[in-house]
C-alpha atoms as a PDB file:
ATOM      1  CA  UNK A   1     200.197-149.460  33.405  1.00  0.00           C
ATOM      2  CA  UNK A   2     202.277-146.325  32.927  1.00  0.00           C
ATOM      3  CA  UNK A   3     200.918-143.600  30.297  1.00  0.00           C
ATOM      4  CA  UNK A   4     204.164-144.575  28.624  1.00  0.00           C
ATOM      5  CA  UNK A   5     203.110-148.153  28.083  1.00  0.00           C
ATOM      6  CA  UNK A   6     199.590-147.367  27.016  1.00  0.00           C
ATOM      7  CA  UNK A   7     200.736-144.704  24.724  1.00  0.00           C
ATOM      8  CA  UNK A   8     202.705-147.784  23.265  1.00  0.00           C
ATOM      9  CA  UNK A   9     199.565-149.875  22.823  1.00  0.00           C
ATOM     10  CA  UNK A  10     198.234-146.847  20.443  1.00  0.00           C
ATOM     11  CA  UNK A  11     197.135-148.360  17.035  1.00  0.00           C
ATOM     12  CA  UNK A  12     197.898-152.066  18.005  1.00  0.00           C
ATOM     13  CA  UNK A  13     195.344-155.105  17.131  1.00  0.00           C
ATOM     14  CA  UNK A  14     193.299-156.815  19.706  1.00  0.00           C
ATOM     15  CA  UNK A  15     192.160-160.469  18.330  1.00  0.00           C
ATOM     16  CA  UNK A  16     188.376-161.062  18.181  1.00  0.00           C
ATOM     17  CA  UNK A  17     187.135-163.745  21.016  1.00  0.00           C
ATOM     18  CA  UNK A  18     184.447-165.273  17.973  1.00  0.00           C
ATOM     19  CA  UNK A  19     183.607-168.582  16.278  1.00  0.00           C
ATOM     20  CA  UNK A  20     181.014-169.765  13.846  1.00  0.00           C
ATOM     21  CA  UNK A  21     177.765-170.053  14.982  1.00  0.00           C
ATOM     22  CA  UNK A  22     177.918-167.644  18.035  1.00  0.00           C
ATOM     23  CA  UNK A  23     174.633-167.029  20.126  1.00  0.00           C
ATOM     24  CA  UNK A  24     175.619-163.458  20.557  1.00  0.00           C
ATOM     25  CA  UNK A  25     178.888-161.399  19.094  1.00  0.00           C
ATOM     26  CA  UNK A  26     179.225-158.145  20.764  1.00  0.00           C
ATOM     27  CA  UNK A  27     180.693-155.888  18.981  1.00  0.00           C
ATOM     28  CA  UNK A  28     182.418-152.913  20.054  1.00  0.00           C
ATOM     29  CA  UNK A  29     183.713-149.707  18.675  1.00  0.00           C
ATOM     30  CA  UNK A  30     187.595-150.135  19.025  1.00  0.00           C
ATOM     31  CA  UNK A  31     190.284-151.578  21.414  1.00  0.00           C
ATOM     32  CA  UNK A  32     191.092-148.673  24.295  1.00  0.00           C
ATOM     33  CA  UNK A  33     194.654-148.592  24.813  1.00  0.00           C
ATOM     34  CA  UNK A  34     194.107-150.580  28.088  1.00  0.00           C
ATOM     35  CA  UNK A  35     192.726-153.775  26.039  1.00  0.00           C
ATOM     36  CA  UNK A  36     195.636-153.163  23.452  1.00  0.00           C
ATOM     37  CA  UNK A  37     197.760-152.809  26.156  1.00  0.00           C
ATOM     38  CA  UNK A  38     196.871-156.251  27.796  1.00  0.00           C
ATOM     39  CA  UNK A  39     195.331-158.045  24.964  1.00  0.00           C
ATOM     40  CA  UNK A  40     191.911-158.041  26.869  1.00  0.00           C
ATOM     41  CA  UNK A  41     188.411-157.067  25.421  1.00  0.00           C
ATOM     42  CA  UNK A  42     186.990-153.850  27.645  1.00  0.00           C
ATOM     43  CA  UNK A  43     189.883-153.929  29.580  1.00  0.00           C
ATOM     44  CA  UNK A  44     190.109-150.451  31.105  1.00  0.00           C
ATOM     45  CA  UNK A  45     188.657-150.514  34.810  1.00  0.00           C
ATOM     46  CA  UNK A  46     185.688-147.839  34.556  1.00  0.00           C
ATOM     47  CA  UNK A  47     184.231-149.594  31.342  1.00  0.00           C
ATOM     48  CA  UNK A  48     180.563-151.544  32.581  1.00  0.00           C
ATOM     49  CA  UNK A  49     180.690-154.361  29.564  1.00  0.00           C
ATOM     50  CA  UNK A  50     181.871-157.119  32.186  1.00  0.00           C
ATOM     51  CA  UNK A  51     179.414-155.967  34.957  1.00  0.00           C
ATOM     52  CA  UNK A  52     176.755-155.910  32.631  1.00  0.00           C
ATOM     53  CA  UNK A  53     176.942-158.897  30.938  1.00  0.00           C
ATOM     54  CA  UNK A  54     177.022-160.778  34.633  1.00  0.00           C
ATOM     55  CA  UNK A  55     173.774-158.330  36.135  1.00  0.00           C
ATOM     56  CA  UNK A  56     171.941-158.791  32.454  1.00  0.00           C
ATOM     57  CA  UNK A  57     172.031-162.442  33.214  1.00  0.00           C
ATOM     58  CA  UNK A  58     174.840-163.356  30.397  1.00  0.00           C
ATOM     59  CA  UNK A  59     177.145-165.339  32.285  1.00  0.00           C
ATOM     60  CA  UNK A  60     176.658-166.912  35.467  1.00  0.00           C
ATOM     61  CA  UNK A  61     179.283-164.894  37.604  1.00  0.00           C
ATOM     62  CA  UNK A  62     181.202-161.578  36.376  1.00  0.00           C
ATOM     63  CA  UNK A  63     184.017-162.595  34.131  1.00  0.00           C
ATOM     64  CA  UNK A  64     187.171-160.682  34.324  1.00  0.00           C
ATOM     65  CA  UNK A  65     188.661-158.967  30.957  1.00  0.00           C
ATOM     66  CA  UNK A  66     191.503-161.861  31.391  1.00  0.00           C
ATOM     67  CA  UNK A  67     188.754-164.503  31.071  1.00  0.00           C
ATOM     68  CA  UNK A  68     187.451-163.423  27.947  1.00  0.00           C
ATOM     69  CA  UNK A  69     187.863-166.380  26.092  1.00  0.00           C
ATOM     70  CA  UNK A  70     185.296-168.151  28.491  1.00  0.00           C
ATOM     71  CA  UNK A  71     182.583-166.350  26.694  1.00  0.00           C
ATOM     72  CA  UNK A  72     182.899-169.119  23.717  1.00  0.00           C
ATOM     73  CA  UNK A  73     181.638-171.576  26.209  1.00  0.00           C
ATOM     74  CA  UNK A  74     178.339-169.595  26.474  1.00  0.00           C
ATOM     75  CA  UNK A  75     178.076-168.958  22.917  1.00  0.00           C
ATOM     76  CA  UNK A  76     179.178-165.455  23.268  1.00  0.00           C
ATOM     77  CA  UNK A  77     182.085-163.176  21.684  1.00  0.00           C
ATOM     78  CA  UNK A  78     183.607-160.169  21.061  1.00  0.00           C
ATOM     79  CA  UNK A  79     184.826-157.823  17.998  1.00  0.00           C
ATOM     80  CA  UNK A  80     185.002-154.570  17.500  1.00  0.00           C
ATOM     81  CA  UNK A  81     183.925-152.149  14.468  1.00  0.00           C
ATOM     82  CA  UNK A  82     187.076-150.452  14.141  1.00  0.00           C
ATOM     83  CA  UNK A  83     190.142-152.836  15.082  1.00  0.00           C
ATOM     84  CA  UNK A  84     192.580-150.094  15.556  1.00  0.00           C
ATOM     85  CA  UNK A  85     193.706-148.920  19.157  1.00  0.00           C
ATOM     86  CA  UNK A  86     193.022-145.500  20.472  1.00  0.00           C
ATOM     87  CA  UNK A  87     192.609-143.491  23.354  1.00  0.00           C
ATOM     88  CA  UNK A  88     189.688-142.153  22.802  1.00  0.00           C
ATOM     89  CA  UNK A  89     186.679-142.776  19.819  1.00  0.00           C
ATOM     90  CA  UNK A  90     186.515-139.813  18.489  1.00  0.00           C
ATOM     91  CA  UNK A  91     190.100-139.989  17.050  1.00  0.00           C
ATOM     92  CA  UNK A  92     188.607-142.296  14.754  1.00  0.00           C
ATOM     93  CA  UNK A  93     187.246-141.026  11.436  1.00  0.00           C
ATOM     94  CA  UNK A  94     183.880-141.492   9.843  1.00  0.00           C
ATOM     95  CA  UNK A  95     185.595-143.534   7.130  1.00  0.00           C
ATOM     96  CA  UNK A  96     187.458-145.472   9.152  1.00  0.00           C
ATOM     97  CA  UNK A  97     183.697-146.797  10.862  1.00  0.00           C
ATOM     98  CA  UNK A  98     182.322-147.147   7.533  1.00  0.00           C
ATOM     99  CA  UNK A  99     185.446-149.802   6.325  1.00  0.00           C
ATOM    100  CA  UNK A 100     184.950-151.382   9.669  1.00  0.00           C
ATOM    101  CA  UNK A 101     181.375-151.868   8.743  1.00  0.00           C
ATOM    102  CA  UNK A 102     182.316-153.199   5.721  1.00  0.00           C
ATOM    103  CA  UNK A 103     184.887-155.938   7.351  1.00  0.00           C
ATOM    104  CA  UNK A 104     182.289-156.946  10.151  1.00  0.00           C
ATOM    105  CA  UNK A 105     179.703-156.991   8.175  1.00  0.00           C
ATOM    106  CA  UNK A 106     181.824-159.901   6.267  1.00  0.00           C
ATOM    107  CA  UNK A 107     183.076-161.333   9.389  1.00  0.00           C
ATOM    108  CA  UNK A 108     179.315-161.650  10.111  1.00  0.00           C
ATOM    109  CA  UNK A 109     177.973-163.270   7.150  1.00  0.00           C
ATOM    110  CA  UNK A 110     181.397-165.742   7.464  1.00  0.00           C
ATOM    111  CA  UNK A 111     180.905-166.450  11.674  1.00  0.00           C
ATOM    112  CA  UNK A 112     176.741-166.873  11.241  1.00  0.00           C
ATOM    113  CA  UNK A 113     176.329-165.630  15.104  1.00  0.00           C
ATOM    114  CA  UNK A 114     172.369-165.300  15.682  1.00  0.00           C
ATOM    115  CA  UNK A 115     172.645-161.592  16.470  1.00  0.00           C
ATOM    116  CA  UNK A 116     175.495-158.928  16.312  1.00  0.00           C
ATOM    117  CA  UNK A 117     174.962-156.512  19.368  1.00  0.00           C
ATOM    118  CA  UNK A 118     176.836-153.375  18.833  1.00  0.00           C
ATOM    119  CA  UNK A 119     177.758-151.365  21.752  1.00  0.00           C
ATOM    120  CA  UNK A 120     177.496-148.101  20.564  1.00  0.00           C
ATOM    121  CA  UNK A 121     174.040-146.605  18.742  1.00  0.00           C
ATOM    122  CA  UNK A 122     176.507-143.894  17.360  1.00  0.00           C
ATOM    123  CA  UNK A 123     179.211-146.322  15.961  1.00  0.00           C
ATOM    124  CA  UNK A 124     176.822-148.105  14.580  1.00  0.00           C
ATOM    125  CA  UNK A 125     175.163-145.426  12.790  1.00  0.00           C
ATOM    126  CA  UNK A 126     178.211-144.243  11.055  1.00  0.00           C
ATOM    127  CA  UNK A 127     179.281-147.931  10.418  1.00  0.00           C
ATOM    128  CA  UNK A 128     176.080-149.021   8.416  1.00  0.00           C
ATOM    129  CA  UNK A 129     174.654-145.818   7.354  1.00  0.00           C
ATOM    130  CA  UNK A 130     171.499-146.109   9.270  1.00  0.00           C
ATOM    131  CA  UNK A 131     171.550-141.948  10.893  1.00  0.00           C
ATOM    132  CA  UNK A 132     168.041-143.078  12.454  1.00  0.00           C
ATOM    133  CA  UNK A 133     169.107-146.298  14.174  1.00  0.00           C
ATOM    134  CA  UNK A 134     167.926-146.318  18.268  1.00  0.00           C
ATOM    135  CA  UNK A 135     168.989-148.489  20.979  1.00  0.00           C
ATOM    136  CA  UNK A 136     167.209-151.666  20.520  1.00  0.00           C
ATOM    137  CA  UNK A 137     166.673-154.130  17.933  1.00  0.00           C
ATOM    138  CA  UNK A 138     167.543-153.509  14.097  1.00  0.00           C
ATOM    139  CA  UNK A 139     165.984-153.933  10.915  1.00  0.00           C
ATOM    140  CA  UNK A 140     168.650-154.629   9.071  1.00  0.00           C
ATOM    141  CA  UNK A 141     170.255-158.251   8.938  1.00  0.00           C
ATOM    142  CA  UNK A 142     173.593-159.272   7.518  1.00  0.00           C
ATOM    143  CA  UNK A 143     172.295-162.674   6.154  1.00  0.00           C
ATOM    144  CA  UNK A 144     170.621-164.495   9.128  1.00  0.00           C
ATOM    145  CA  UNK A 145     172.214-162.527  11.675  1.00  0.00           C
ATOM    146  CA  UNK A 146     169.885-160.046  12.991  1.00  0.00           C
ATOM    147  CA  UNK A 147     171.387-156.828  15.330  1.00  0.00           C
ATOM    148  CA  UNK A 148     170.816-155.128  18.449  1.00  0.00           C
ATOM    149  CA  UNK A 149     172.412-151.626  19.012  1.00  0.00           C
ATOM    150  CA  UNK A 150     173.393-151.572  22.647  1.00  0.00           C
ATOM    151  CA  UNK A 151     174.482-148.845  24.488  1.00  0.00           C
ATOM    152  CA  UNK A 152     177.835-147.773  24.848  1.00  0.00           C
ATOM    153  CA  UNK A 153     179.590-149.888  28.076  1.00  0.00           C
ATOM    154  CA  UNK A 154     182.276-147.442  28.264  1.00  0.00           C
ATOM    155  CA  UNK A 155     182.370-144.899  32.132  1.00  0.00           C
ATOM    156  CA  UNK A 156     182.038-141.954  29.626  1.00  0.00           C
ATOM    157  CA  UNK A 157     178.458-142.978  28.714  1.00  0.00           C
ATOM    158  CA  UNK A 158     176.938-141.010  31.787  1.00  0.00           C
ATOM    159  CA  UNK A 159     173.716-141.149  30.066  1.00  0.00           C
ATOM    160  CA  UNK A 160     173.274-144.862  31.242  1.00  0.00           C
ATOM    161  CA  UNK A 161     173.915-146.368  34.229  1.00  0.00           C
ATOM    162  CA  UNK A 162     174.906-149.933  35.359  1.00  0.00           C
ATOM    163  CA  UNK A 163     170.827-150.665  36.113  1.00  0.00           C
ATOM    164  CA  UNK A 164     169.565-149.476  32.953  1.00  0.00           C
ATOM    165  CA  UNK A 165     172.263-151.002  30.827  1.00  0.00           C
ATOM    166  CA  UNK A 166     172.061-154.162  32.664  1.00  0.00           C
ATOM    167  CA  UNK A 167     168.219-153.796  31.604  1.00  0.00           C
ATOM    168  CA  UNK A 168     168.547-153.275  27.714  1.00  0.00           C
ATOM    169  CA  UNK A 169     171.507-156.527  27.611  1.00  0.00           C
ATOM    170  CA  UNK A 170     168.774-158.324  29.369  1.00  0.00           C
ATOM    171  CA  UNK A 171     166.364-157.197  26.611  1.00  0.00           C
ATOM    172  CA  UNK A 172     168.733-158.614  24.027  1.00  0.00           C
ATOM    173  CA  UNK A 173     169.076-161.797  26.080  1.00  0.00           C
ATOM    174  CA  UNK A 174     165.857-162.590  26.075  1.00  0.00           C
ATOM    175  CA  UNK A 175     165.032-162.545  22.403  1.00  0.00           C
ATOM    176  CA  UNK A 176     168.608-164.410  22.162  1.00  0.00           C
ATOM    177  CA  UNK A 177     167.262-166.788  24.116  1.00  0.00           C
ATOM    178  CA  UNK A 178     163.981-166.851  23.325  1.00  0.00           C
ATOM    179  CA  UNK A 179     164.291-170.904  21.843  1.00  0.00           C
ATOM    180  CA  UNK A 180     164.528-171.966  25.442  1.00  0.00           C
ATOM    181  CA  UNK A 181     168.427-172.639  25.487  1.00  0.00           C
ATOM    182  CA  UNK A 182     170.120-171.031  28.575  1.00  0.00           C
ATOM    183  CA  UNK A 183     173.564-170.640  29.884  1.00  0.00           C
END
């Protein structure tokens, strides 16, 4: 992609990979102008969400950003907080994540999944209002649906590597899990 063509991607809408009744919707703070660009959930090359969800045991092989919609087949899929494309997060406002909260939190209560996962403690913050929210499992619930703040997949997220990320997924697959289905 040129900087030209991603430039053009800036603002576009990515559609959600979801259905009702989802194991797991992962949710992540907005489209990068390389999954505008293409159409493709965590598109951009450096970002670990498509590593990770293979090494935390997710899917059986790692799925490439054009096979997204294979996800539905193991109960997974993918939103975002903020559907707007940018380059970068921070040209997003704090308003802006607390509307998105607002629309996923109905998207939520319409889809049912069993648990939101958002990648992105920060984003999520913001999004719900929760300033003390930690990596891990929520209290809050939107309905049934209870959520897991993941960390952030993208390369900028030095503070966690491809090990310790795959770790904390693996956390949340195991309490998604935890009625004995598998993939």
């Amino acid at each position: 992609m040129t900087p030209a063509e991603l430039e053009a991607a800036r603002d576009r809408l990515v559609p959600d990979v979801a259905a009702d009744g989802l194991r797991v919707l992962f949710c992540g703070i907005n489209p990068g102008l390389m999954t505008a660009a293409t159409g493709h959930h965590f598109a951009r090359p450096g970002n670990r969400f498509w590593p990770v969800l293979h090494a935390s045991g997710f899917t059986p092989r790692r799925l490439q950003p054009s096979e997204q919609q294979e996800l539905l087949g193991y109960g997974l899929g993918i939103t975002n907080v903020v559907a707007r494309a940018s380059a970068r997060a921070d040209e997003l406002s704090d308003e802006e994540y607390r509307e998105g909260g607002r629309i996923l939190a109905e998207k939520v209560a319409r889809l049912r999944p069993r648990w939101l996962a958002v990648a992105g403690v920060t984003a999520y913050r913001v999004a719900f209002g929760d300033k003390r929210a930690k990596i891990g499992p929520q209290q809050r619930t939107i309905g049934t649906t209870r959520i897991w703040a993941l960390p952030n997949p993208s390369g900028l997220n030095a503070h966690w590597t491809l090990a310790t990320m795959a770790e904390e997924y693996g956390r949340l697959r195991t309490a998604a899990y935890a009625d004995g289905d598998d993939v």
